[in-house]
N, C-alpha and C. Protein backbone atom coordinates (compact mmCIF):
# COMPACT_ATOMS: atom_id res chain seq x y z
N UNK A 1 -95.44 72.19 -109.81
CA UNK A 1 -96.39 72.49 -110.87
C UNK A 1 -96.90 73.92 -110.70
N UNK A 2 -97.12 74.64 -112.05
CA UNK A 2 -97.60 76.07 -111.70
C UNK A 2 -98.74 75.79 -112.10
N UNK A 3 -99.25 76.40 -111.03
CA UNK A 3 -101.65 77.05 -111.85
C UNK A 3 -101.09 77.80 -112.21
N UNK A 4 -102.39 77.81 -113.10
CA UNK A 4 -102.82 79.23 -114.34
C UNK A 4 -103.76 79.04 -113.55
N UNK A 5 -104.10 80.74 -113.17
CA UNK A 5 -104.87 81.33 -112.39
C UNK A 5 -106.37 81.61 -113.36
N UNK A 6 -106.17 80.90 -114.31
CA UNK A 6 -107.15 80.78 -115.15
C UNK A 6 -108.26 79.55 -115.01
N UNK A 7 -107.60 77.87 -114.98
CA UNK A 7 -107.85 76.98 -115.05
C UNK A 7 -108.46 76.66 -113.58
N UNK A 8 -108.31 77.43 -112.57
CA UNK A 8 -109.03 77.22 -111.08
C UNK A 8 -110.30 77.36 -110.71
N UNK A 9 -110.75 76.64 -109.80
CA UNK A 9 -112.02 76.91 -109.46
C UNK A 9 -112.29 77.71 -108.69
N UNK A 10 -111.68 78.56 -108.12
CA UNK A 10 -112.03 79.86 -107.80
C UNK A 10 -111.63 81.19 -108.58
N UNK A 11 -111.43 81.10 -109.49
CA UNK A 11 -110.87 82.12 -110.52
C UNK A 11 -111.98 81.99 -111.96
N UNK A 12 -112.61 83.23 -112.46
CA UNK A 12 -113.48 83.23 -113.27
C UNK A 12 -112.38 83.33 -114.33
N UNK A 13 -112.99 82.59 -115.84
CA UNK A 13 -112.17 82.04 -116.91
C UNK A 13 -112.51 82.92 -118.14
N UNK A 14 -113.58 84.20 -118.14
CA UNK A 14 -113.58 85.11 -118.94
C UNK A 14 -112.83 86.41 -118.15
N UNK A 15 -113.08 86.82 -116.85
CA UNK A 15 -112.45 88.20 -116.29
C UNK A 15 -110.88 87.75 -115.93
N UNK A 16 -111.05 86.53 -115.46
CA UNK A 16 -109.63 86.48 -114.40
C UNK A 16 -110.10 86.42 -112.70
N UNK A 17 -111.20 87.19 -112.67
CA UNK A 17 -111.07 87.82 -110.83
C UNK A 17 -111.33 86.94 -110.37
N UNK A 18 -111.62 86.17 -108.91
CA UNK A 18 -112.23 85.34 -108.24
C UNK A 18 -113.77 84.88 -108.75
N UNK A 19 -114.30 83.78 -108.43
CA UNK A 19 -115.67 83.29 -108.71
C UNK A 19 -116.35 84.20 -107.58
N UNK A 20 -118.05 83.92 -108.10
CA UNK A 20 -118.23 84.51 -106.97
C UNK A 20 -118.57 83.47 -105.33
N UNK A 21 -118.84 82.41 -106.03
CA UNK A 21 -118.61 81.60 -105.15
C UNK A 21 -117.81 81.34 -103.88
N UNK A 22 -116.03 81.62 -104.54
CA UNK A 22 -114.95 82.19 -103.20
C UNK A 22 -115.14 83.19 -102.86
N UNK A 23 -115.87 84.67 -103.72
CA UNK A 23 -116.02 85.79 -102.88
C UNK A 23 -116.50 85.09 -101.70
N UNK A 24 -118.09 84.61 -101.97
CA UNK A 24 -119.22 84.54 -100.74
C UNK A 24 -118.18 84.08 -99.29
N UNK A 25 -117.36 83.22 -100.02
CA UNK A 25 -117.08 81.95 -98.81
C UNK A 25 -116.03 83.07 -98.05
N UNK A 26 -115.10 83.58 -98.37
CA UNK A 26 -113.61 84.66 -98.14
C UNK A 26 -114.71 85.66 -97.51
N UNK A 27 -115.33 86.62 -98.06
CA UNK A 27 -116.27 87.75 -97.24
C UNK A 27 -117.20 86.91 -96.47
N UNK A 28 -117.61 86.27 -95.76
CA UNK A 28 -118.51 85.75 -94.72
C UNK A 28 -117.08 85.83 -93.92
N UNK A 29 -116.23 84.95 -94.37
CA UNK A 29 -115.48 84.87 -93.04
C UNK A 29 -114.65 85.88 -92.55
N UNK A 30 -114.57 87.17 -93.61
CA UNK A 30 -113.94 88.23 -93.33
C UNK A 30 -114.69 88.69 -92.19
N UNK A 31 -116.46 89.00 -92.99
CA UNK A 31 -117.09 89.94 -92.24
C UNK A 31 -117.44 89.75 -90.69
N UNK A 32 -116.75 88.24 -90.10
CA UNK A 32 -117.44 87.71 -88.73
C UNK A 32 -115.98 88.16 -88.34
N UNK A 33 -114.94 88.01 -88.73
CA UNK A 33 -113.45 88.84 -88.36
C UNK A 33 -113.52 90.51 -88.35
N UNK A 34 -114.35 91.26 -88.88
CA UNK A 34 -114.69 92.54 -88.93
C UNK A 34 -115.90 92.60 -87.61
N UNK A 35 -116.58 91.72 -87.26
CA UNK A 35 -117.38 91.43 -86.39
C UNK A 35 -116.41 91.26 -85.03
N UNK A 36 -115.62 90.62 -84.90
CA UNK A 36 -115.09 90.48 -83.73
C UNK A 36 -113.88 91.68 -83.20
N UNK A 37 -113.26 92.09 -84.35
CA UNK A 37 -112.61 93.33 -84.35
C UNK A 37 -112.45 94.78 -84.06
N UNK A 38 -114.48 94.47 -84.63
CA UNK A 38 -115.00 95.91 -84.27
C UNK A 38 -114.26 96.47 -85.46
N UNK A 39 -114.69 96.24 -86.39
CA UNK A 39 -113.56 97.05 -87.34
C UNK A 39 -114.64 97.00 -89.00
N UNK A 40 -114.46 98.29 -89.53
CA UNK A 40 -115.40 98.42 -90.92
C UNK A 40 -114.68 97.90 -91.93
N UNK A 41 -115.79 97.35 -92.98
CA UNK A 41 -115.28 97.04 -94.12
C UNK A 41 -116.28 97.19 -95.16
N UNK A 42 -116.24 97.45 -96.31
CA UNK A 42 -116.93 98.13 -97.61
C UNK A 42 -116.95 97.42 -98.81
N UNK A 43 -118.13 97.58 -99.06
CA UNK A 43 -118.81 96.77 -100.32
C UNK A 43 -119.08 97.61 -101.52
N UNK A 44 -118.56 96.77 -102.47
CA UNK A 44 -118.42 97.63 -103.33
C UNK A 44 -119.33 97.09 -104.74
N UNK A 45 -120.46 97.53 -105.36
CA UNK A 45 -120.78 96.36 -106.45
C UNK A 45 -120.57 97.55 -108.09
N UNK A 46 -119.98 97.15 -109.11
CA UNK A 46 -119.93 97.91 -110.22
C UNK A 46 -120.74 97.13 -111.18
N UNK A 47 -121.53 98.40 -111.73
CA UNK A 47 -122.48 97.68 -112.95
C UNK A 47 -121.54 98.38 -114.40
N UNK A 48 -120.91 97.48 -114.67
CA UNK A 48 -120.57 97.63 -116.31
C UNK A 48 -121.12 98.20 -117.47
N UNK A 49 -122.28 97.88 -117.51
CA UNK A 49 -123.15 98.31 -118.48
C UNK A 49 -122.97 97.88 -119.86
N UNK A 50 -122.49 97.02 -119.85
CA UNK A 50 -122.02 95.88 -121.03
C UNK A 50 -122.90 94.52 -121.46
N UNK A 51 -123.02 94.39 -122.42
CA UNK A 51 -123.65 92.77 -122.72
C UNK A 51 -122.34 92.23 -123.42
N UNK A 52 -122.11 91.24 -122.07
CA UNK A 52 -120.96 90.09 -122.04
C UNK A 52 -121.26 88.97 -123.46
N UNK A 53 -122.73 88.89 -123.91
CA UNK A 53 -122.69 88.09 -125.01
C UNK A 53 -121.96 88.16 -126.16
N UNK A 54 -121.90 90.07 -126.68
CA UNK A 54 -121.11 90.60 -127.58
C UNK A 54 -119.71 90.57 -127.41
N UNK A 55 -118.88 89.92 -128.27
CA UNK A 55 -117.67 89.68 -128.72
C UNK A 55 -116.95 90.81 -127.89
N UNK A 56 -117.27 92.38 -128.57
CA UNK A 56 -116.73 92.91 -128.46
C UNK A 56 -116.55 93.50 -126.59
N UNK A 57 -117.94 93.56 -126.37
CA UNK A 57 -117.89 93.55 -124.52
C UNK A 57 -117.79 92.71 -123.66
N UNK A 58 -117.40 91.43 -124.52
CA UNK A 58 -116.59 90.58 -123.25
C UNK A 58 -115.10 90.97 -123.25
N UNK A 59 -114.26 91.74 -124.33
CA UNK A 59 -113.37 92.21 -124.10
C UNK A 59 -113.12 93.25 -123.76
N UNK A 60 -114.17 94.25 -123.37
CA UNK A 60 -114.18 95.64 -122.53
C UNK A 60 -114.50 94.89 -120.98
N UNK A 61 -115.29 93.86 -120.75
CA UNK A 61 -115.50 93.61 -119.27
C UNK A 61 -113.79 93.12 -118.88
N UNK A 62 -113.48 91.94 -119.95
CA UNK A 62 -111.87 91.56 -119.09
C UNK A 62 -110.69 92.58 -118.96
N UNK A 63 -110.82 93.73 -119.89
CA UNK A 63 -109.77 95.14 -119.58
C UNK A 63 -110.49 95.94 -118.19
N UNK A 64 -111.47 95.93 -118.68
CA UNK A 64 -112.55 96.38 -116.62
C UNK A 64 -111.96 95.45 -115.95
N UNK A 65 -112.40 94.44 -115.91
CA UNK A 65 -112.01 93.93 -114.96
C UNK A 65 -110.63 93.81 -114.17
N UNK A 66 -109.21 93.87 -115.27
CA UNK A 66 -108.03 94.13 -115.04
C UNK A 66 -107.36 95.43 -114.47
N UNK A 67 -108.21 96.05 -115.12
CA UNK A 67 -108.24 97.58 -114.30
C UNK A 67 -109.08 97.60 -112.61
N UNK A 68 -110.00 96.99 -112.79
CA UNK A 68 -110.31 97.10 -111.11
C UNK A 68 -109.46 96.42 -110.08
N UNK A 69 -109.20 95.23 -110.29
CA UNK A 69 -108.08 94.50 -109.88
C UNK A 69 -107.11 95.28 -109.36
N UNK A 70 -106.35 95.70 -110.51
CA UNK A 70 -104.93 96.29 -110.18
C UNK A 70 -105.53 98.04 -109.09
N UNK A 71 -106.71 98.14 -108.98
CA UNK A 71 -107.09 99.51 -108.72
C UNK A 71 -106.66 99.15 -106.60
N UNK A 72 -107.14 98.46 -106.64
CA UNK A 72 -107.35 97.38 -104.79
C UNK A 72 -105.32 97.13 -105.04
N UNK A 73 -104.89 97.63 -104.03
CA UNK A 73 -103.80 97.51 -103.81
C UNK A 73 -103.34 96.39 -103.07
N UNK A 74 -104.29 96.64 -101.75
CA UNK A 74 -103.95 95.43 -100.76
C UNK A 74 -104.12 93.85 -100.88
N UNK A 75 -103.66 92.88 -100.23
CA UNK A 75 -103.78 91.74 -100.51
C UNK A 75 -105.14 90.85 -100.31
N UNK A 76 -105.81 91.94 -99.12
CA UNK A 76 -106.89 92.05 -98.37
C UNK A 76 -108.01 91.89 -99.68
N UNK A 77 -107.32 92.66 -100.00
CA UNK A 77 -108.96 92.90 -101.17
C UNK A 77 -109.61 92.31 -102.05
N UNK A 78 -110.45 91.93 -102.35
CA UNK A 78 -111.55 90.59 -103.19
C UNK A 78 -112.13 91.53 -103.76
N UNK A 79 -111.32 90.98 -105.17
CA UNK A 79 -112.28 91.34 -106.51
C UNK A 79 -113.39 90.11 -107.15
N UNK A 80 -114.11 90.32 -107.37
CA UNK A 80 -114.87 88.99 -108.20
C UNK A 80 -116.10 89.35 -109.46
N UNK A 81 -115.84 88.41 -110.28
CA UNK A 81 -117.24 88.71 -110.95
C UNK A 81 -118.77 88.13 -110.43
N UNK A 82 -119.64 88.95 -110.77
CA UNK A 82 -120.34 88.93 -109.64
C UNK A 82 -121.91 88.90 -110.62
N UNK A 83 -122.75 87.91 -110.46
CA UNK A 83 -124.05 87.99 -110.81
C UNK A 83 -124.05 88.48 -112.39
N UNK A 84 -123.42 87.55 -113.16
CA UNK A 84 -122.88 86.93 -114.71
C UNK A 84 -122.07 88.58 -115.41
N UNK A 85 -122.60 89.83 -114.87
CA UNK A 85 -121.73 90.50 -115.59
C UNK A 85 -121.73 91.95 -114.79
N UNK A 86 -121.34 92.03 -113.52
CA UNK A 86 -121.23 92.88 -112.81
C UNK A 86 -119.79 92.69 -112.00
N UNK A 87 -119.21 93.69 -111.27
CA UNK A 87 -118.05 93.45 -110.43
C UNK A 87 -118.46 93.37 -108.75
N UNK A 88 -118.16 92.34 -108.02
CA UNK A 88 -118.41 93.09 -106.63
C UNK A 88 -116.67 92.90 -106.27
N UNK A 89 -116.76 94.20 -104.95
CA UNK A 89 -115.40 94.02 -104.34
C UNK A 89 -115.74 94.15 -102.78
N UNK A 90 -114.97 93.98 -102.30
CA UNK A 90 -115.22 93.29 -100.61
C UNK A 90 -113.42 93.98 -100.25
N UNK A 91 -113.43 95.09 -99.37
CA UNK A 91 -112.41 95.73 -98.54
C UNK A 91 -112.73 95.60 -97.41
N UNK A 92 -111.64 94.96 -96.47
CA UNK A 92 -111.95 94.76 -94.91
C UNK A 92 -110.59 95.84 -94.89
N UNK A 93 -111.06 96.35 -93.35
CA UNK A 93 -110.31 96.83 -92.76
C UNK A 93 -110.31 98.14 -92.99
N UNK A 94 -111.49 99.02 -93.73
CA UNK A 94 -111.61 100.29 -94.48
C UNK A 94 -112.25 101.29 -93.93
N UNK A 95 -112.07 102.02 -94.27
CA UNK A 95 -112.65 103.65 -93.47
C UNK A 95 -113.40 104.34 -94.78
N UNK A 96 -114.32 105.07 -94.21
CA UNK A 96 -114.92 106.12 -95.38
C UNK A 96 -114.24 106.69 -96.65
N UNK A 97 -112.83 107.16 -95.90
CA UNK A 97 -112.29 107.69 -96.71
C UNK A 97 -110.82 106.81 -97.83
N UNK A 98 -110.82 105.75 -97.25
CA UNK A 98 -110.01 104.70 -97.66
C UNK A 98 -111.21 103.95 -99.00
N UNK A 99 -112.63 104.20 -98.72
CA UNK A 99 -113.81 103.73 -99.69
C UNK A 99 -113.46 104.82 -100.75
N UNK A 100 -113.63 106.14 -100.46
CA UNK A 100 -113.74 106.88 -101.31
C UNK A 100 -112.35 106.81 -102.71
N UNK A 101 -111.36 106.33 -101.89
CA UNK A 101 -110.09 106.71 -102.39
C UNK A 101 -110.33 105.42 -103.62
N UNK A 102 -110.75 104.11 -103.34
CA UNK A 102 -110.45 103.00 -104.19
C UNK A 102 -111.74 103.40 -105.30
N UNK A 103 -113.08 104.10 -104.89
CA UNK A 103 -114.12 104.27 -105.71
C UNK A 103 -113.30 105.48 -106.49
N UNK A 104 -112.29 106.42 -106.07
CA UNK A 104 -112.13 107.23 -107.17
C UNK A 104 -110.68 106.78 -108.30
N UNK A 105 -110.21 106.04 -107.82
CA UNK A 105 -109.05 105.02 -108.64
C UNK A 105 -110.04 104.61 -109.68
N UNK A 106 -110.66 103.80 -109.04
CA UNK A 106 -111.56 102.67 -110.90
C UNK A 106 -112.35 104.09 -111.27
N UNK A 107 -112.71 104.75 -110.66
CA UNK A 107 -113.39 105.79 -111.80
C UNK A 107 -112.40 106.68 -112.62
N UNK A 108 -111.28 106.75 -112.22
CA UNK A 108 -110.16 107.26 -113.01
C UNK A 108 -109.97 106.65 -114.07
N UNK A 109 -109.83 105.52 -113.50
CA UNK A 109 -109.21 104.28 -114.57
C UNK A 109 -109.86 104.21 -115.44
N UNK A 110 -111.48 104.38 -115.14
CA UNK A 110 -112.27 103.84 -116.40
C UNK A 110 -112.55 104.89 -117.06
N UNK A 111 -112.03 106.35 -116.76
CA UNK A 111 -111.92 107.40 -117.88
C UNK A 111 -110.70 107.42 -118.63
N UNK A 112 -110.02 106.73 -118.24
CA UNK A 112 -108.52 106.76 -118.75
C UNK A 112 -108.69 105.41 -119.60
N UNK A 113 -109.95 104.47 -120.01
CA UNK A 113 -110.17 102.89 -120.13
C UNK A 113 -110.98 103.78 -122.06
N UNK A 114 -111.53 104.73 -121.43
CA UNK A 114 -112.39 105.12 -122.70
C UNK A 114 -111.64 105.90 -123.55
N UNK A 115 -110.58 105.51 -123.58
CA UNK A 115 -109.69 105.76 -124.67
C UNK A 115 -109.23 104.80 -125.62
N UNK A 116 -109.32 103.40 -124.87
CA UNK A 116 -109.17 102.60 -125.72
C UNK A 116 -110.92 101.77 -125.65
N UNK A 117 -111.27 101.90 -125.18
CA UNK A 117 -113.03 101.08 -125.35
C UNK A 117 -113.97 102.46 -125.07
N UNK A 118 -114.17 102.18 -126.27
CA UNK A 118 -115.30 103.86 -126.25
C UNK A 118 -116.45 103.19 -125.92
N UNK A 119 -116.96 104.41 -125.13
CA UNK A 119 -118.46 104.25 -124.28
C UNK A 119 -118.49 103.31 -123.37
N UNK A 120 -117.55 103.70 -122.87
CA UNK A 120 -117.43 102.56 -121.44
C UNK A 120 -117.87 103.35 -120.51
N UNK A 121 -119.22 102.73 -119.66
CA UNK A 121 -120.08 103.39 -118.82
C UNK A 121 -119.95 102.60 -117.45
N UNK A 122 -119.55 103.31 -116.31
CA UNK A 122 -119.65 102.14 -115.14
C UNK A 122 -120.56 102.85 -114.35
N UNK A 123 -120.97 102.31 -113.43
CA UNK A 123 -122.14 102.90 -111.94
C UNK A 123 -121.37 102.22 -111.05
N UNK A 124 -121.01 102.78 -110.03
CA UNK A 124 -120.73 102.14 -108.21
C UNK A 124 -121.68 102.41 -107.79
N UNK A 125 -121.59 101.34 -106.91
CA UNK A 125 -122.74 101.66 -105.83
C UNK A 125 -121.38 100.94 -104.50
N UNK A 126 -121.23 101.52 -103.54
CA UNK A 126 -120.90 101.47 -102.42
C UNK A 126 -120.53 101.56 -100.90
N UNK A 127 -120.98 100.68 -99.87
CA UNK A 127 -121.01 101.37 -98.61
C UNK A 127 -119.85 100.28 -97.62
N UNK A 128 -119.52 100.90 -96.57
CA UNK A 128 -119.04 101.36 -95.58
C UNK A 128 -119.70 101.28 -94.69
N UNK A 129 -119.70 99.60 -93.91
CA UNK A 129 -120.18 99.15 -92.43
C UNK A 129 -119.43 98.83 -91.48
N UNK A 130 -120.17 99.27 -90.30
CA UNK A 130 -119.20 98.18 -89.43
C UNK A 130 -120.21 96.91 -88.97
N UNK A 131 -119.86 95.70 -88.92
CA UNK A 131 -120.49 94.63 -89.03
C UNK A 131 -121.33 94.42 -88.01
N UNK A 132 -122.72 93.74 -87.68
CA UNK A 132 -122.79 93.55 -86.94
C UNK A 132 -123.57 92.12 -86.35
N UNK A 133 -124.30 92.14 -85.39
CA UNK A 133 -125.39 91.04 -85.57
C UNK A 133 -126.81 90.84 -85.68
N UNK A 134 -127.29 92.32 -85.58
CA UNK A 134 -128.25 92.71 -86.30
C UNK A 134 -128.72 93.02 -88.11
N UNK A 135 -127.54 92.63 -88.36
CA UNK A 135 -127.28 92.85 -90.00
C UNK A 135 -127.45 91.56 -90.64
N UNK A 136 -127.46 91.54 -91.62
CA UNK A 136 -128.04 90.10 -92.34
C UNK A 136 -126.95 90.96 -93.32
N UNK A 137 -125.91 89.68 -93.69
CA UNK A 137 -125.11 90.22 -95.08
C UNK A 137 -126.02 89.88 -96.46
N UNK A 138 -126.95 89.45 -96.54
CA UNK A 138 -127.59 89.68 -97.73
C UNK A 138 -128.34 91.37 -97.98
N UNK A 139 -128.99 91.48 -96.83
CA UNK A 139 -129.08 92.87 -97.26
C UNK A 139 -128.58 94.03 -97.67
N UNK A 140 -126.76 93.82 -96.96
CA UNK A 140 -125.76 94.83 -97.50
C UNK A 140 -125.87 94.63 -98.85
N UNK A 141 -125.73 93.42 -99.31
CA UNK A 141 -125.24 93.32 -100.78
C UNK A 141 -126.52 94.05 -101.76
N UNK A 142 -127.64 93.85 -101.21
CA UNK A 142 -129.00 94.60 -101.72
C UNK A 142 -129.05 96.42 -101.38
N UNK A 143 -128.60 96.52 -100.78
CA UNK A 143 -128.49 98.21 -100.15
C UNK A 143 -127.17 98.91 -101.14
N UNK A 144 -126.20 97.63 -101.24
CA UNK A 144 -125.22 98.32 -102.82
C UNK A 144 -125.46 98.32 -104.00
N UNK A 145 -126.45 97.49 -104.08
CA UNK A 145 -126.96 96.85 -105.41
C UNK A 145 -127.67 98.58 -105.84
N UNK A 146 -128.54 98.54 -105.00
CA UNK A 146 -129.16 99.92 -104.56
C UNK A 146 -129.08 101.55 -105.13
N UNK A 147 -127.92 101.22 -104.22
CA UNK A 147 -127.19 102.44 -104.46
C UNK A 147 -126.06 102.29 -105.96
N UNK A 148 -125.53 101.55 -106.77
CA UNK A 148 -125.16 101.07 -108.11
C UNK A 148 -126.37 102.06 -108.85
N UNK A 149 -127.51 100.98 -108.56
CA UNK A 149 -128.67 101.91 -109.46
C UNK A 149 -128.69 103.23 -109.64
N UNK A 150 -128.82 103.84 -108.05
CA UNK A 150 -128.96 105.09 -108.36
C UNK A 150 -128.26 106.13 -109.17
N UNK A 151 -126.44 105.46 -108.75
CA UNK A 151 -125.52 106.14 -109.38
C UNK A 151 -125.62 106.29 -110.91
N UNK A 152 -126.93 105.18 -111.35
CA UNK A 152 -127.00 105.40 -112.94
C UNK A 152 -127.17 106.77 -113.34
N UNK A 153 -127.94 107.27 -112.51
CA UNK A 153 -128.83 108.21 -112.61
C UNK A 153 -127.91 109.51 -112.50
N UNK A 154 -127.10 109.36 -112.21
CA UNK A 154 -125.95 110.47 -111.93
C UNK A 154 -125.60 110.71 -113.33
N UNK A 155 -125.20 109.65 -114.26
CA UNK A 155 -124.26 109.89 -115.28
C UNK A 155 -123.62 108.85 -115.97
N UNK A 156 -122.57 109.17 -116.92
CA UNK A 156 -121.24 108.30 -117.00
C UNK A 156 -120.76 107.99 -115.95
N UNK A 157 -120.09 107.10 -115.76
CA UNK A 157 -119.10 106.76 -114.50
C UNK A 157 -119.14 107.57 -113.24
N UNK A 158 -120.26 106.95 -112.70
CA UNK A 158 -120.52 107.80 -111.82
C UNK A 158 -120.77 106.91 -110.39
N UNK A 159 -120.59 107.50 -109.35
CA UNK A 159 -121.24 106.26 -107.80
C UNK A 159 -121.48 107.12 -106.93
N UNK A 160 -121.89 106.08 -106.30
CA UNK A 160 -123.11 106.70 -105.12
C UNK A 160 -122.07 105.83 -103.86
N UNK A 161 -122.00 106.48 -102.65
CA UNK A 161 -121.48 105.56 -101.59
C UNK A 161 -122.03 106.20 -100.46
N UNK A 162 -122.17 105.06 -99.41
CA UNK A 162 -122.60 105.43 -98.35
C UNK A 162 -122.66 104.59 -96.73
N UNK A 163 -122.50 105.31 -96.14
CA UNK A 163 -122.07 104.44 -94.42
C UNK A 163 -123.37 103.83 -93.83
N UNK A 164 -123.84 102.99 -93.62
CA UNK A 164 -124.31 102.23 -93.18
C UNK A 164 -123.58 101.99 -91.57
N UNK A 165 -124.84 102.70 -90.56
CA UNK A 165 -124.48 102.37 -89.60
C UNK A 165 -125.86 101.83 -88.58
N UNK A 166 -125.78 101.03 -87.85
CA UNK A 166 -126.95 100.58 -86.73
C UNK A 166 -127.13 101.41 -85.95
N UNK A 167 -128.42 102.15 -85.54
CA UNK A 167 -128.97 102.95 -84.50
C UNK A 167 -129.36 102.12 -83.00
């Protein structure tokens, strides 16, 4: 029997990407594997800037969303929709500059996206930890949330990223 990667319960049924539900469960257990590894991995949250109610921007979020997707190369990588109309993404195994490279792909993409969906506005917000046990993963996700905001403030399609490290 084939799934449709549609009809699953870990697969959201307007974007396609993962719920966020399997994010949570897949990144906890990444980040205690990034914990034992000694090894960074980066959070990524995109604000759309869309109201998913309108017809027309639930079909600019599922072309976003298809575009971020395909942006994460590795198999590693968790896309999901995230808090009813935002993107988060979760890269283990990443370096600063391996962050920078995937934050400047979807910002490509989504200038290359406003050709066919005009006024498509995104914000990143994303950082670059290495895990630890002084860290509470709720707060990362609040420190990207964070930094998303600020990147409003930048512009069009614009992000903010940043390393998060323990003193």
């Amino acid at each position: 029997m084939i799934i449709d990667r549609f009809s699953t319960a870990f697969r959201d049924g307007l974007s396609g990407l993962y719920s966020e539900a399997y994010f949570v469960e897949v990144f906890q257990r990444e980040w205690n594997r990034m914990l034992r590894e000694q090894d960074a991995l980066s959070i990524l949250i995109l604000h759309p800037h869309l109201n998913i109610d309108k017809e027309d921007d639930r079909f600019a979020f599922k072309v976003l969303s298809e575009m971020v997707e395909s942006s994460t190369k590795r198999s590693t990588d968790l896309v999901c929709r995230f808090q009813q109309s935002e993107i988060a993404i979760g890269l283990f195994n990443l370096d600063e500059d391996g962050t920078e490279t995937i934050v400047h792909r979807i910002i490509n993409g989504a200038n290359e996206l406003n050709e066919v969906i005009t006024n498509l506005d995104i914000s990143i917000g994303g950082l670059n930890i290495l895990p630890s046990n002084q860290i509470e993963i709720n707060d990362m996700f609040e420190i990207t949330e964070n930094l998303a905001s600020k990147a409003e403030g930048k512009g069009k399609n614009a992000y903010e990223v940043q390393y998060y490290q323990m003193h």
